[in-house]
PDBML (XML) file of the C-alpha atoms, coordinates in Angstrom:
<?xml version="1.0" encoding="UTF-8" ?>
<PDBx:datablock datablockName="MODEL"
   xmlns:PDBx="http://pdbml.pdb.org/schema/pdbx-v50.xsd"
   xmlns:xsi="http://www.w3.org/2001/XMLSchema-instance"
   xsi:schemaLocation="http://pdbml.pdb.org/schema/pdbx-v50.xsd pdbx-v50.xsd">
   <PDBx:atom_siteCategory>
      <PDBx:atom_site id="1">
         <PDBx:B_iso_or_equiv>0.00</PDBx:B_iso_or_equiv>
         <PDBx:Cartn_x>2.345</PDBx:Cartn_x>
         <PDBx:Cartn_y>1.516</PDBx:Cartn_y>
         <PDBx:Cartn_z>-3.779</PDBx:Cartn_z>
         <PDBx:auth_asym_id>A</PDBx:auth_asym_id>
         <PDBx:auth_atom_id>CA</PDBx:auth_atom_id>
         <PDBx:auth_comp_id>UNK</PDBx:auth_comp_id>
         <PDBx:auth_seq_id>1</PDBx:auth_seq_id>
         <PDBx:group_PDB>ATOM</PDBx:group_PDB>
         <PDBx:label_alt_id xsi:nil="true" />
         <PDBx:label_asym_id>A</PDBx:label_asym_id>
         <PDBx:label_atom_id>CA</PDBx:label_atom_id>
         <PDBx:label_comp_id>UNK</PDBx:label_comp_id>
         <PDBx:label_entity_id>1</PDBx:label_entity_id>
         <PDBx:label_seq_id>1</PDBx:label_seq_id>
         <PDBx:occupancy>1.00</PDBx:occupancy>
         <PDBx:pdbx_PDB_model_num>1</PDBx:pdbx_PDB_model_num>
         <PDBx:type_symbol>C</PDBx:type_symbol>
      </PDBx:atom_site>
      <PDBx:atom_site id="2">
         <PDBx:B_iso_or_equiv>0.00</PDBx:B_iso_or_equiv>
         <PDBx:Cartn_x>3.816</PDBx:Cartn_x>
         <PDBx:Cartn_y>3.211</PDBx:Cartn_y>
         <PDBx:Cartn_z>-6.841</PDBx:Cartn_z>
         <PDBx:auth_asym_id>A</PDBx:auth_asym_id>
         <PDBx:auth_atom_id>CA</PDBx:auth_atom_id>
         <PDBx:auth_comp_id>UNK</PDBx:auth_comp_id>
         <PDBx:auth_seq_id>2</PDBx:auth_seq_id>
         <PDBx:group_PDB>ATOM</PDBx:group_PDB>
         <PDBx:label_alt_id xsi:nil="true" />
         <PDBx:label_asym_id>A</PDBx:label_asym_id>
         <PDBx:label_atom_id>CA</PDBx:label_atom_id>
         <PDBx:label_comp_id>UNK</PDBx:label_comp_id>
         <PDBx:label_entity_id>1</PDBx:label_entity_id>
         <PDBx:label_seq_id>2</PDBx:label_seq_id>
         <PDBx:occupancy>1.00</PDBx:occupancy>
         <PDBx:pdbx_PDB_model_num>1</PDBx:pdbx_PDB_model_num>
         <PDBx:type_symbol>C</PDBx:type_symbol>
      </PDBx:atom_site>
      <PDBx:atom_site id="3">
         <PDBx:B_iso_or_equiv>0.00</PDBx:B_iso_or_equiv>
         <PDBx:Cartn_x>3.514</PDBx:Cartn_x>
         <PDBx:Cartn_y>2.141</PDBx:Cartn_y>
         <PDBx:Cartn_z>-10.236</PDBx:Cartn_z>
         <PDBx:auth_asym_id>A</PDBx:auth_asym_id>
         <PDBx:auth_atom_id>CA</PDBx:auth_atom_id>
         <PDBx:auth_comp_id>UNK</PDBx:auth_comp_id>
         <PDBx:auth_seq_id>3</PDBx:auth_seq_id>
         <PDBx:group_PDB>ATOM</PDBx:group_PDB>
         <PDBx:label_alt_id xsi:nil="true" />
         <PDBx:label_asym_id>A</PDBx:label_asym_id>
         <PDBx:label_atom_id>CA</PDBx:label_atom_id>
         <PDBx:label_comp_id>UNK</PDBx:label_comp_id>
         <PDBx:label_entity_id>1</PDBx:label_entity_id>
         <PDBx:label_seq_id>3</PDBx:label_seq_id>
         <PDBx:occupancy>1.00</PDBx:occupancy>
         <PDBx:pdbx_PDB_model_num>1</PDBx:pdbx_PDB_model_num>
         <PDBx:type_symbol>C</PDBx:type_symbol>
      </PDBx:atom_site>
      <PDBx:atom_site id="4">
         <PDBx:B_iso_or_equiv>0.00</PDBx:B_iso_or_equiv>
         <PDBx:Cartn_x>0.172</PDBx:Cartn_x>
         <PDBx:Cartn_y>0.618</PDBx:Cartn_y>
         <PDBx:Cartn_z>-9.414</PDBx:Cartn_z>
         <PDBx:auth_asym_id>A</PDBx:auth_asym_id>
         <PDBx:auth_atom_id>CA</PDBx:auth_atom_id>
         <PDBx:auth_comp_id>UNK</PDBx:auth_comp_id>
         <PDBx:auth_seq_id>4</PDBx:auth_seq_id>
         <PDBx:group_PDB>ATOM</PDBx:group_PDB>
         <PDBx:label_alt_id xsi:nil="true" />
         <PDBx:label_asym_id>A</PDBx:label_asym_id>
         <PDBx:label_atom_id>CA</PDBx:label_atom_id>
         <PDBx:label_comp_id>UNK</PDBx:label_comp_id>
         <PDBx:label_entity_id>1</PDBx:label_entity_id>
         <PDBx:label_seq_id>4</PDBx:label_seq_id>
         <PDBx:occupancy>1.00</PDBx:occupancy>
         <PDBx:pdbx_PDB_model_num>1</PDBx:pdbx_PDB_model_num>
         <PDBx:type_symbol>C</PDBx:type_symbol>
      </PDBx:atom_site>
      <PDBx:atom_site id="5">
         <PDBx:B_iso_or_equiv>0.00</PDBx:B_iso_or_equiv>
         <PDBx:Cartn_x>-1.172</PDBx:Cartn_x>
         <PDBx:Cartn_y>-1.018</PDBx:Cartn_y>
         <PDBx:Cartn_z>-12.616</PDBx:Cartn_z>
         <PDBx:auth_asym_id>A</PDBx:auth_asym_id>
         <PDBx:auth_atom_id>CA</PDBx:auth_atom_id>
         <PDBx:auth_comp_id>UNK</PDBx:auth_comp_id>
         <PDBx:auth_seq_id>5</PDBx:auth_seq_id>
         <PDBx:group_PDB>ATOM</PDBx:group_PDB>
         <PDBx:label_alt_id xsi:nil="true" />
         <PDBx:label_asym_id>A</PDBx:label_asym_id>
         <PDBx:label_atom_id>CA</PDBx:label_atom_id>
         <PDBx:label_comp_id>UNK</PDBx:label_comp_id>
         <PDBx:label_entity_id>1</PDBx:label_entity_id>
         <PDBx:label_seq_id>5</PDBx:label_seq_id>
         <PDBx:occupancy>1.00</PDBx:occupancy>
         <PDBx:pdbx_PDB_model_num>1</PDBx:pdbx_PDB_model_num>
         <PDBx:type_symbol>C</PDBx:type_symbol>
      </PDBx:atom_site>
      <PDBx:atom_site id="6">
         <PDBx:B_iso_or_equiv>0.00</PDBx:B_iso_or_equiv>
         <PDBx:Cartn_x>-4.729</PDBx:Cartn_x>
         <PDBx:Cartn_y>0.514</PDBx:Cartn_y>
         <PDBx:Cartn_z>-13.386</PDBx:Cartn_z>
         <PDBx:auth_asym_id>A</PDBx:auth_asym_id>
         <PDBx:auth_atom_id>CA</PDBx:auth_atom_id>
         <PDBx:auth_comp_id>UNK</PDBx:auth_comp_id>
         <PDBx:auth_seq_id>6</PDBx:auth_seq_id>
         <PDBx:group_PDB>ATOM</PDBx:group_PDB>
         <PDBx:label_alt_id xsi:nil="true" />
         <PDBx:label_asym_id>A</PDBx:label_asym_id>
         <PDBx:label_atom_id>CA</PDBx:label_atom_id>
         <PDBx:label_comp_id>UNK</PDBx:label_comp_id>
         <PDBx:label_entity_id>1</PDBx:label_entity_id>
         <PDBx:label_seq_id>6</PDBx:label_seq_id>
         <PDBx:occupancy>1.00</PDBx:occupancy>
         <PDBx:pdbx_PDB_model_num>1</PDBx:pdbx_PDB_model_num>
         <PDBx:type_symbol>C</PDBx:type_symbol>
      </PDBx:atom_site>
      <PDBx:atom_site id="7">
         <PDBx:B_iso_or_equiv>0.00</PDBx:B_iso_or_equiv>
         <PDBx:Cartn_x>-7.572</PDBx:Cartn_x>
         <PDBx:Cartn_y>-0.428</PDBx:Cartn_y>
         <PDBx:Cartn_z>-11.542</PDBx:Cartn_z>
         <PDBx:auth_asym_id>A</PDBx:auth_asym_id>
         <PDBx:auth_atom_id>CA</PDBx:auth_atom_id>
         <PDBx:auth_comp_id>UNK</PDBx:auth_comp_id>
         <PDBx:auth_seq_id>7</PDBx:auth_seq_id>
         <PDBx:group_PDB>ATOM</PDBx:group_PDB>
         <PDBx:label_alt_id xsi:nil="true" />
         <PDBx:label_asym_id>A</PDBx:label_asym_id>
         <PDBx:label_atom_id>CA</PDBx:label_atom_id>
         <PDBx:label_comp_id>UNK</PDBx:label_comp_id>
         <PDBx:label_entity_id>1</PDBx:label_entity_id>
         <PDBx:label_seq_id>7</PDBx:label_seq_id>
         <PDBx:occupancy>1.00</PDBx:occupancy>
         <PDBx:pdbx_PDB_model_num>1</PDBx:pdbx_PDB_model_num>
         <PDBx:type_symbol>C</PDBx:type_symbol>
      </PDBx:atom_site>
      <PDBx:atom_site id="8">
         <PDBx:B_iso_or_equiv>0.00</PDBx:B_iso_or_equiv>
         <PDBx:Cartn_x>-6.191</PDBx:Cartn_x>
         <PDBx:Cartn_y>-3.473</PDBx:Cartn_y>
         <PDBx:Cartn_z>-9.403</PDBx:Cartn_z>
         <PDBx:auth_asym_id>A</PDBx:auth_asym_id>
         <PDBx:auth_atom_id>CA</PDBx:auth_atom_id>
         <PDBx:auth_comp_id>UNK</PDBx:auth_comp_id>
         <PDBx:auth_seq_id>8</PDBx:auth_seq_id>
         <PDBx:group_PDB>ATOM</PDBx:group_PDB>
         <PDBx:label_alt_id xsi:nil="true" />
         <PDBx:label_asym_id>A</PDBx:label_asym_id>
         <PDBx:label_atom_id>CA</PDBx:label_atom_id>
         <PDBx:label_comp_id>UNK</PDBx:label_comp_id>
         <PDBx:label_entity_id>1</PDBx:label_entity_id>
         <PDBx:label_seq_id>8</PDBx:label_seq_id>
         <PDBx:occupancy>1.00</PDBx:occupancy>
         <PDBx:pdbx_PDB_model_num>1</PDBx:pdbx_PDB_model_num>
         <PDBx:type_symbol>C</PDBx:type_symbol>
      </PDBx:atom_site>
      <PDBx:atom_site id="9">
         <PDBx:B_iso_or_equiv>0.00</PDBx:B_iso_or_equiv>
         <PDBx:Cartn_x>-7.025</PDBx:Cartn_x>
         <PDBx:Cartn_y>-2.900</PDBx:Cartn_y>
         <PDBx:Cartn_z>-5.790</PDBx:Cartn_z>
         <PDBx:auth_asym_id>A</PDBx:auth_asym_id>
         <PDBx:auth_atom_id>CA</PDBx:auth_atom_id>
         <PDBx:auth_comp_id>UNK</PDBx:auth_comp_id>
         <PDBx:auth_seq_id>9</PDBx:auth_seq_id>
         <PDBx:group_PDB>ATOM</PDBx:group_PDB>
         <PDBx:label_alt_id xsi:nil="true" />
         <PDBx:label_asym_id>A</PDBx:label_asym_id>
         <PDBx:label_atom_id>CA</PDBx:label_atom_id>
         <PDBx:label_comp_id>UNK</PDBx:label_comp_id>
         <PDBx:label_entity_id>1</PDBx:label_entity_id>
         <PDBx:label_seq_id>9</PDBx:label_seq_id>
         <PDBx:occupancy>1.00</PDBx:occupancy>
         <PDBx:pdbx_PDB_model_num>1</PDBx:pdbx_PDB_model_num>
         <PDBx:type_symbol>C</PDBx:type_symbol>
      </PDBx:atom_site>
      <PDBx:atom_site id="10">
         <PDBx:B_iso_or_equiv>0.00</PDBx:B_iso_or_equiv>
         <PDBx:Cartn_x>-3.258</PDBx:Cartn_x>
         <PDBx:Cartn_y>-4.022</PDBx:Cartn_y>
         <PDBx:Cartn_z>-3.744</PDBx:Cartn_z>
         <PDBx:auth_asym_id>A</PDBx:auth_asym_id>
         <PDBx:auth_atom_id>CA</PDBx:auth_atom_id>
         <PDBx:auth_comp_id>UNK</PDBx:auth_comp_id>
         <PDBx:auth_seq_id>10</PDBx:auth_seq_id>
         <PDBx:group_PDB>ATOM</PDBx:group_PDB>
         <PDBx:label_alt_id xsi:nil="true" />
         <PDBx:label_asym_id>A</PDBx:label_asym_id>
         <PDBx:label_atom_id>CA</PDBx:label_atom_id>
         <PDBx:label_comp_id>UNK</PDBx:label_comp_id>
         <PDBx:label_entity_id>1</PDBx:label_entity_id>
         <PDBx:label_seq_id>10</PDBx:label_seq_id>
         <PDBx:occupancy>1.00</PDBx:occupancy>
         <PDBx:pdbx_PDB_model_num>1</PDBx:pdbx_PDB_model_num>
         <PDBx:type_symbol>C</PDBx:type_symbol>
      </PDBx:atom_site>
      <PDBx:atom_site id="11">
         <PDBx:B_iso_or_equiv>0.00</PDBx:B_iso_or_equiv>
         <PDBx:Cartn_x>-4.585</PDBx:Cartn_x>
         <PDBx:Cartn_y>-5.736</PDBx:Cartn_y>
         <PDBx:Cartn_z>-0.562</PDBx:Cartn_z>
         <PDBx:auth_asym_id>A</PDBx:auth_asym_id>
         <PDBx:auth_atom_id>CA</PDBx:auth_atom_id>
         <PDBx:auth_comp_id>UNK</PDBx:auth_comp_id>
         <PDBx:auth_seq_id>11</PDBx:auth_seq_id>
         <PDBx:group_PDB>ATOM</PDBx:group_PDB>
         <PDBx:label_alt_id xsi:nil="true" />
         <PDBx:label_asym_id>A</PDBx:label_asym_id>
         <PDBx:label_atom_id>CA</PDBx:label_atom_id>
         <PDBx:label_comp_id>UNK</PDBx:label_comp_id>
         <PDBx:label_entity_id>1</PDBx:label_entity_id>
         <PDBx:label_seq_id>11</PDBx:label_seq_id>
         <PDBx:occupancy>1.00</PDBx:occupancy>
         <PDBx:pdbx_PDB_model_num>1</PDBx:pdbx_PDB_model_num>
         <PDBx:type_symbol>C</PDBx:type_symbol>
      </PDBx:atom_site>
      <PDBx:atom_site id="12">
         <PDBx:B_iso_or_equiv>0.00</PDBx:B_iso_or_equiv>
         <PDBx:Cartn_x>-1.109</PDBx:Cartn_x>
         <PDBx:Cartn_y>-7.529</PDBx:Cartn_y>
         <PDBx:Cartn_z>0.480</PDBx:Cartn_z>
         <PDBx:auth_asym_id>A</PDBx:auth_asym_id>
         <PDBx:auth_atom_id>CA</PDBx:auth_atom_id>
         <PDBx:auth_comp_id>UNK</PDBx:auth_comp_id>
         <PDBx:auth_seq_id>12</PDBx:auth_seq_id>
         <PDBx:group_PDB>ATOM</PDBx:group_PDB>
         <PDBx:label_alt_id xsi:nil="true" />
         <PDBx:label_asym_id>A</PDBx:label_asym_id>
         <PDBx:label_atom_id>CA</PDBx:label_atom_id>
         <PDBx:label_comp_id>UNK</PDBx:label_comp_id>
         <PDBx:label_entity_id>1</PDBx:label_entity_id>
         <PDBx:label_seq_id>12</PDBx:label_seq_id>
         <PDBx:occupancy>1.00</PDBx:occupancy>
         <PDBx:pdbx_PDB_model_num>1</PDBx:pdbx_PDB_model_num>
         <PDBx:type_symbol>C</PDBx:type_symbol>
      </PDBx:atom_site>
      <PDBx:atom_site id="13">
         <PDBx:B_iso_or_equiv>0.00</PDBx:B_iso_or_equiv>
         <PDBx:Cartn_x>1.007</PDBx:Cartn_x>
         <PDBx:Cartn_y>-5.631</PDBx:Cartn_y>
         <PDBx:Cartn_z>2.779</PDBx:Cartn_z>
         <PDBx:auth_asym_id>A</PDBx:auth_asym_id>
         <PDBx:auth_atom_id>CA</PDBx:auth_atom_id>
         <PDBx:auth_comp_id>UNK</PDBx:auth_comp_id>
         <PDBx:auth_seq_id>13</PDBx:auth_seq_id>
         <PDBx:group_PDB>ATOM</PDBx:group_PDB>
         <PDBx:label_alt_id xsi:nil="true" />
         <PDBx:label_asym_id>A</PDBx:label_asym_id>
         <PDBx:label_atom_id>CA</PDBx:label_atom_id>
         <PDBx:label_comp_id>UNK</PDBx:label_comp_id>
         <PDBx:label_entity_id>1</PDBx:label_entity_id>
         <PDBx:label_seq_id>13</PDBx:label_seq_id>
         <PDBx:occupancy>1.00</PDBx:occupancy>
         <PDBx:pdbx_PDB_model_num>1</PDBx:pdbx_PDB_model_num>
         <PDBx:type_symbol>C</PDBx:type_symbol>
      </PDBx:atom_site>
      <PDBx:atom_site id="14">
         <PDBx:B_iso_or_equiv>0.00</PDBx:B_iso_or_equiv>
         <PDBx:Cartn_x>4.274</PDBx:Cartn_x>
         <PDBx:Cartn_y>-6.947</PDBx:Cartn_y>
         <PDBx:Cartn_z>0.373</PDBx:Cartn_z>
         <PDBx:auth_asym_id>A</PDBx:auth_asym_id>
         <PDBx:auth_atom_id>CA</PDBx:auth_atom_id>
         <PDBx:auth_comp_id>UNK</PDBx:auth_comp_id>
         <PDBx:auth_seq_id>14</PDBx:auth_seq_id>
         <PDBx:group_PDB>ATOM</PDBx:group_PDB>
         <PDBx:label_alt_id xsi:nil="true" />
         <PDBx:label_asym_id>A</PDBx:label_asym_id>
         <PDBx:label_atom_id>CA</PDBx:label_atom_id>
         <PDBx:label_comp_id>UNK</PDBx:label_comp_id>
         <PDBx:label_entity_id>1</PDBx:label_entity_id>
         <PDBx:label_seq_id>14</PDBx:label_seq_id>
         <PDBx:occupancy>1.00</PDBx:occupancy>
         <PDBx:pdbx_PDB_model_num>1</PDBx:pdbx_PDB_model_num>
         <PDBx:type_symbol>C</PDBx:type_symbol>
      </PDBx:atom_site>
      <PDBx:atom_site id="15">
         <PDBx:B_iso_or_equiv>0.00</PDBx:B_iso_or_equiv>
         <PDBx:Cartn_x>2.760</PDBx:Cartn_x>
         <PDBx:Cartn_y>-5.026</PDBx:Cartn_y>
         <PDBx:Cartn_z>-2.532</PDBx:Cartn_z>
         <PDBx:auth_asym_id>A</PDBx:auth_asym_id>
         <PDBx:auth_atom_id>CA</PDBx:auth_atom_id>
         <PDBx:auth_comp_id>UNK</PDBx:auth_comp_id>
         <PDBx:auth_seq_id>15</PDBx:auth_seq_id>
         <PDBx:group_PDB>ATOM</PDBx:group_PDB>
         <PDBx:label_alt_id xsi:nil="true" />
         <PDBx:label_asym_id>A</PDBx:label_asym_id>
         <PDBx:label_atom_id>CA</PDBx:label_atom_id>
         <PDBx:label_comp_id>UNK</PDBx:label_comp_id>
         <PDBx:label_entity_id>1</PDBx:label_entity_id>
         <PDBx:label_seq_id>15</PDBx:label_seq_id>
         <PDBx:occupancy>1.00</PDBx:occupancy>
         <PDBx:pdbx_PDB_model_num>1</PDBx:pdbx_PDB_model_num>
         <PDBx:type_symbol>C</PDBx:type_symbol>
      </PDBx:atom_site>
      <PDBx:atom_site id="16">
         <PDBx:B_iso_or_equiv>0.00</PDBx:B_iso_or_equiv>
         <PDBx:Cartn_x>3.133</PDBx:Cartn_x>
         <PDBx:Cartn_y>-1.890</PDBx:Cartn_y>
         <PDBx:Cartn_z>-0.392</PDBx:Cartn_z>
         <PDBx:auth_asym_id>A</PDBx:auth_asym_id>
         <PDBx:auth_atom_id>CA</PDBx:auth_atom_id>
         <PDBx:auth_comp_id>UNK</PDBx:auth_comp_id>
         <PDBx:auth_seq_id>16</PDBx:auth_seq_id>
         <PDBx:group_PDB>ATOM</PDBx:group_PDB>
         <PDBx:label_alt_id xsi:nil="true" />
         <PDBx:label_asym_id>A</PDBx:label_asym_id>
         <PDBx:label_atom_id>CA</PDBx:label_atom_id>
         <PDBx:label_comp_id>UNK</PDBx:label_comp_id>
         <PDBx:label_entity_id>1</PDBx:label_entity_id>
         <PDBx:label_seq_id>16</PDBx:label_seq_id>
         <PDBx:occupancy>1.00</PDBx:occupancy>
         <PDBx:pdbx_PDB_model_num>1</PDBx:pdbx_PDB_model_num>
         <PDBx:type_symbol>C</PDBx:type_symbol>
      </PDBx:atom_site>
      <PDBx:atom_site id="17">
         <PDBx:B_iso_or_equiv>0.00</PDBx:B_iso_or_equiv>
         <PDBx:Cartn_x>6.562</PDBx:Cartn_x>
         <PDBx:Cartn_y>0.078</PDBx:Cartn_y>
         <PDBx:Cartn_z>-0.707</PDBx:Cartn_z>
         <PDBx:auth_asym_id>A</PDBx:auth_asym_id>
         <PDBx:auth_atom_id>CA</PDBx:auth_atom_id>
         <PDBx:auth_comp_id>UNK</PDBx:auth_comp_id>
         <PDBx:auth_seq_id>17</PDBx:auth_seq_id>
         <PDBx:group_PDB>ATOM</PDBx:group_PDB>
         <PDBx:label_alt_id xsi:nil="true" />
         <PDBx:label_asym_id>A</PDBx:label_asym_id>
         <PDBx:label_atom_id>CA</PDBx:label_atom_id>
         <PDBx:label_comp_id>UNK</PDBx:label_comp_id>
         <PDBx:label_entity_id>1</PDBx:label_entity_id>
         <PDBx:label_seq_id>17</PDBx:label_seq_id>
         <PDBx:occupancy>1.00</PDBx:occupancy>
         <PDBx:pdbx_PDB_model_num>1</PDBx:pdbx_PDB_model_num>
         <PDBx:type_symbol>C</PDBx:type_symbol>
      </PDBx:atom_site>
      <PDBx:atom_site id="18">
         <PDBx:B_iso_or_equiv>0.00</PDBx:B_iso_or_equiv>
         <PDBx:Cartn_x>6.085</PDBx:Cartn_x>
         <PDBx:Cartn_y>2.960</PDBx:Cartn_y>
         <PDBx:Cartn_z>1.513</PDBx:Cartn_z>
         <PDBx:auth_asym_id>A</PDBx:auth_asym_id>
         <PDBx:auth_atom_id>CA</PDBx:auth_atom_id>
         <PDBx:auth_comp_id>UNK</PDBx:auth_comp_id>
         <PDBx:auth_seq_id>18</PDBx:auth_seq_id>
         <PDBx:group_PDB>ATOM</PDBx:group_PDB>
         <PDBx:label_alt_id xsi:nil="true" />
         <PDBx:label_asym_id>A</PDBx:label_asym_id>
         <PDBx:label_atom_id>CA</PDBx:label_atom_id>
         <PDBx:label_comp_id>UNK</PDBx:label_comp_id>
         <PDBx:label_entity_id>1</PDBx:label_entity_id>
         <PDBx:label_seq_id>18</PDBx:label_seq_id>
         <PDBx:occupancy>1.00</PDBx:occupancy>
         <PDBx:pdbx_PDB_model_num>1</PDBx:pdbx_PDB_model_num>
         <PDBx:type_symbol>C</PDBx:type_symbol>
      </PDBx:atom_site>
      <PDBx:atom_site id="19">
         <PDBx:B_iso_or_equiv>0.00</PDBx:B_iso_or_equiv>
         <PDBx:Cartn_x>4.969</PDBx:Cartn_x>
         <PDBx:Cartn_y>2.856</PDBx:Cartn_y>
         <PDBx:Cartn_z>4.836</PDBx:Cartn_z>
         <PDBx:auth_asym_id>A</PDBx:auth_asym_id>
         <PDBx:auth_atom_id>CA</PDBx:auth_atom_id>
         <PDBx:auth_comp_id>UNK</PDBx:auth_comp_id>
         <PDBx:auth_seq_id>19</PDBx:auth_seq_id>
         <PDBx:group_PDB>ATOM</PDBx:group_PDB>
         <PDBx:label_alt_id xsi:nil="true" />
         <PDBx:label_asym_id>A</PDBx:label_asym_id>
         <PDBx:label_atom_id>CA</PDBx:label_atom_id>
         <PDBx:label_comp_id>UNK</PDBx:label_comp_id>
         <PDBx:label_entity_id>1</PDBx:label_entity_id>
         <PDBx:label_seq_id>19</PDBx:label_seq_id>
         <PDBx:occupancy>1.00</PDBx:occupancy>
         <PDBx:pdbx_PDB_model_num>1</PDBx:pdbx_PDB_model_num>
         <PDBx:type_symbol>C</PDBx:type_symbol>
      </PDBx:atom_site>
      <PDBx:atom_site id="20">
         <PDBx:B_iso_or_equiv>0.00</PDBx:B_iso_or_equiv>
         <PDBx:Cartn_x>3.322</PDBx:Cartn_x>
         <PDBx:Cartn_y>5.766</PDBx:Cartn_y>
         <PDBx:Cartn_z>7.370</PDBx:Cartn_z>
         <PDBx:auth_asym_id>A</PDBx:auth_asym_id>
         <PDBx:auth_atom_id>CA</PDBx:auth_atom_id>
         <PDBx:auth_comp_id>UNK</PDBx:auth_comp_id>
         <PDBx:auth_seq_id>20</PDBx:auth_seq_id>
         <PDBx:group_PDB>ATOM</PDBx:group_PDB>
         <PDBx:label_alt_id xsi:nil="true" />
         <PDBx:label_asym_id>A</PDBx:label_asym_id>
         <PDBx:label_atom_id>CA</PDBx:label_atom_id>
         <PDBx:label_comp_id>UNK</PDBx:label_comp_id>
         <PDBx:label_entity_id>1</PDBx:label_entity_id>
         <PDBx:label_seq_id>20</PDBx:label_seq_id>
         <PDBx:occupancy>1.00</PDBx:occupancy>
         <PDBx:pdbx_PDB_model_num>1</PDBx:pdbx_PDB_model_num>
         <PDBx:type_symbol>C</PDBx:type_symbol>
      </PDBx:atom_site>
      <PDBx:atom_site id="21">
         <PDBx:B_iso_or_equiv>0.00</PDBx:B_iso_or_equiv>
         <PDBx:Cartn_x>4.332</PDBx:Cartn_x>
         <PDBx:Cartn_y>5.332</PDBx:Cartn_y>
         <PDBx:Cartn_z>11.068</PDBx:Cartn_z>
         <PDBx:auth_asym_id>A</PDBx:auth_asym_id>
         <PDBx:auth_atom_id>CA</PDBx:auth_atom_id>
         <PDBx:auth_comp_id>UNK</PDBx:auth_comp_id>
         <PDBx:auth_seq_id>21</PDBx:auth_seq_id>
         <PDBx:group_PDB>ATOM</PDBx:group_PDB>
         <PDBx:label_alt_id xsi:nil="true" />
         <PDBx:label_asym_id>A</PDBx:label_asym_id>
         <PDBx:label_atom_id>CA</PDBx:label_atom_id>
         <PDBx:label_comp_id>UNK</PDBx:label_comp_id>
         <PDBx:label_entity_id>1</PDBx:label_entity_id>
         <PDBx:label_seq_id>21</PDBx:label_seq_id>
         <PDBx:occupancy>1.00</PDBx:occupancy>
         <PDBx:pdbx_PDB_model_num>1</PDBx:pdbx_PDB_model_num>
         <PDBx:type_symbol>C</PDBx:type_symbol>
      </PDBx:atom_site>
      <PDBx:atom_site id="22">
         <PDBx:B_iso_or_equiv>0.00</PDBx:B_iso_or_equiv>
         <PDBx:Cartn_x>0.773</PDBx:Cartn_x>
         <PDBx:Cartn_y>4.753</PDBx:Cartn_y>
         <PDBx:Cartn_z>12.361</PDBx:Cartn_z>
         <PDBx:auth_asym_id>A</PDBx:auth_asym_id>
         <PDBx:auth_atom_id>CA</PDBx:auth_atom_id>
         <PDBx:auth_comp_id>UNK</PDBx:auth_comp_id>
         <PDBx:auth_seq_id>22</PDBx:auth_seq_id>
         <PDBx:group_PDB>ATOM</PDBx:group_PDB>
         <PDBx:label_alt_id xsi:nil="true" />
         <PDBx:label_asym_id>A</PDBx:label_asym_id>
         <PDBx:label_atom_id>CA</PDBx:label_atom_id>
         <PDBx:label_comp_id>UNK</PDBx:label_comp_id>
         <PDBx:label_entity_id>1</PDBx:label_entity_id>
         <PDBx:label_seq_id>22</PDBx:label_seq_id>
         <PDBx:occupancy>1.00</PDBx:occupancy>
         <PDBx:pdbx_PDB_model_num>1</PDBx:pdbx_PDB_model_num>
         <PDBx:type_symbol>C</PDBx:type_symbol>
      </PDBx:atom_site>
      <PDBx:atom_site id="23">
         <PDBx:B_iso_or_equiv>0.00</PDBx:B_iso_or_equiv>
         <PDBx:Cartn_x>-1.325</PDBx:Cartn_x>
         <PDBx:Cartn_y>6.404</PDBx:Cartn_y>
         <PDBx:Cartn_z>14.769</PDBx:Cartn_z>
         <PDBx:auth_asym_id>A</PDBx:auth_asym_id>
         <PDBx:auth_atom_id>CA</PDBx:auth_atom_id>
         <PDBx:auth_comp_id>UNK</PDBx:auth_comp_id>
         <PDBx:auth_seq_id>23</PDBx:auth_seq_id>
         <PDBx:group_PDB>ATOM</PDBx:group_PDB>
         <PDBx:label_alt_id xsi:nil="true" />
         <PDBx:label_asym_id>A</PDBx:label_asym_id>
         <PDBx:label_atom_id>CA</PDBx:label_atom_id>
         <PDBx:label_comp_id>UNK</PDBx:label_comp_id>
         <PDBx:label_entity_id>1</PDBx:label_entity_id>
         <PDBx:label_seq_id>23</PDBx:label_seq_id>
         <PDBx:occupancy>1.00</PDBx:occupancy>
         <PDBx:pdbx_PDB_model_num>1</PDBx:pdbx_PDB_model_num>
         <PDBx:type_symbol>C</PDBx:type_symbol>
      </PDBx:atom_site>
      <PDBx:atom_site id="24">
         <PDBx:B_iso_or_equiv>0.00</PDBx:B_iso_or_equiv>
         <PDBx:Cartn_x>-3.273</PDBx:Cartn_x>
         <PDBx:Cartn_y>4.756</PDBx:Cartn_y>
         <PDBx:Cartn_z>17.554</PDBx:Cartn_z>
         <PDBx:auth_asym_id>A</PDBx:auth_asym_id>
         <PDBx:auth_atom_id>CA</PDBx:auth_atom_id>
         <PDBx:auth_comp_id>UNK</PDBx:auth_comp_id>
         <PDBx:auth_seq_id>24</PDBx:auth_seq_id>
         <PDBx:group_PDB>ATOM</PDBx:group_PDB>
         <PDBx:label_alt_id xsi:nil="true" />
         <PDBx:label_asym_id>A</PDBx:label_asym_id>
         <PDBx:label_atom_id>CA</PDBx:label_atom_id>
         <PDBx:label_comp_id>UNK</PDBx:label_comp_id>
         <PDBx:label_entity_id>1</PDBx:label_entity_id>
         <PDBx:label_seq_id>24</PDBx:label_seq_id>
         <PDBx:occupancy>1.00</PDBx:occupancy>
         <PDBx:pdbx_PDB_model_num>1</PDBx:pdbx_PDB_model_num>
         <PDBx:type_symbol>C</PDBx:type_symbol>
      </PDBx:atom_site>
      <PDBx:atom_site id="25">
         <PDBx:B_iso_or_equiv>0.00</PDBx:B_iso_or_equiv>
         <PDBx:Cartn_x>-6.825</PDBx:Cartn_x>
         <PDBx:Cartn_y>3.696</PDBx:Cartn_y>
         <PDBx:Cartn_z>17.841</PDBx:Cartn_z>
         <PDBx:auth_asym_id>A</PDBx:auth_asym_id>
         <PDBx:auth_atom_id>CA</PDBx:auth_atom_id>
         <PDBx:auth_comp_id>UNK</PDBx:auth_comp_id>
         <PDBx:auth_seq_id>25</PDBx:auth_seq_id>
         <PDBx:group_PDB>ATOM</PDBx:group_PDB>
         <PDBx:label_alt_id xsi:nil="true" />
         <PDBx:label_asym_id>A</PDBx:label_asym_id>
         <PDBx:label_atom_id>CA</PDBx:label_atom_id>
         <PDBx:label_comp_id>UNK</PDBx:label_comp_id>
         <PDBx:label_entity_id>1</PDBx:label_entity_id>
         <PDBx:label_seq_id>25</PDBx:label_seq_id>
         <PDBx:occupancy>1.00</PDBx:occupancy>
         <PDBx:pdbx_PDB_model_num>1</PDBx:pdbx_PDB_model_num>
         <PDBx:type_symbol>C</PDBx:type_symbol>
      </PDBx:atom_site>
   </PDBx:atom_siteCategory>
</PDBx:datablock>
């Protein structure tokens, strides 16, 4: 997430702009 505001801790997938393509566990 860019622009993240200090020391807040983003735990909603919305707040998230960029996305990996996973890997497999």
């Amino acid at each position: 997430r860019s622009r993240a505001i200090g020391n807040y801790v983003y735990t909603l997938s919305y707040e998230y702009d960029n996305w990996g393509q996973g890997t497999q566990v």
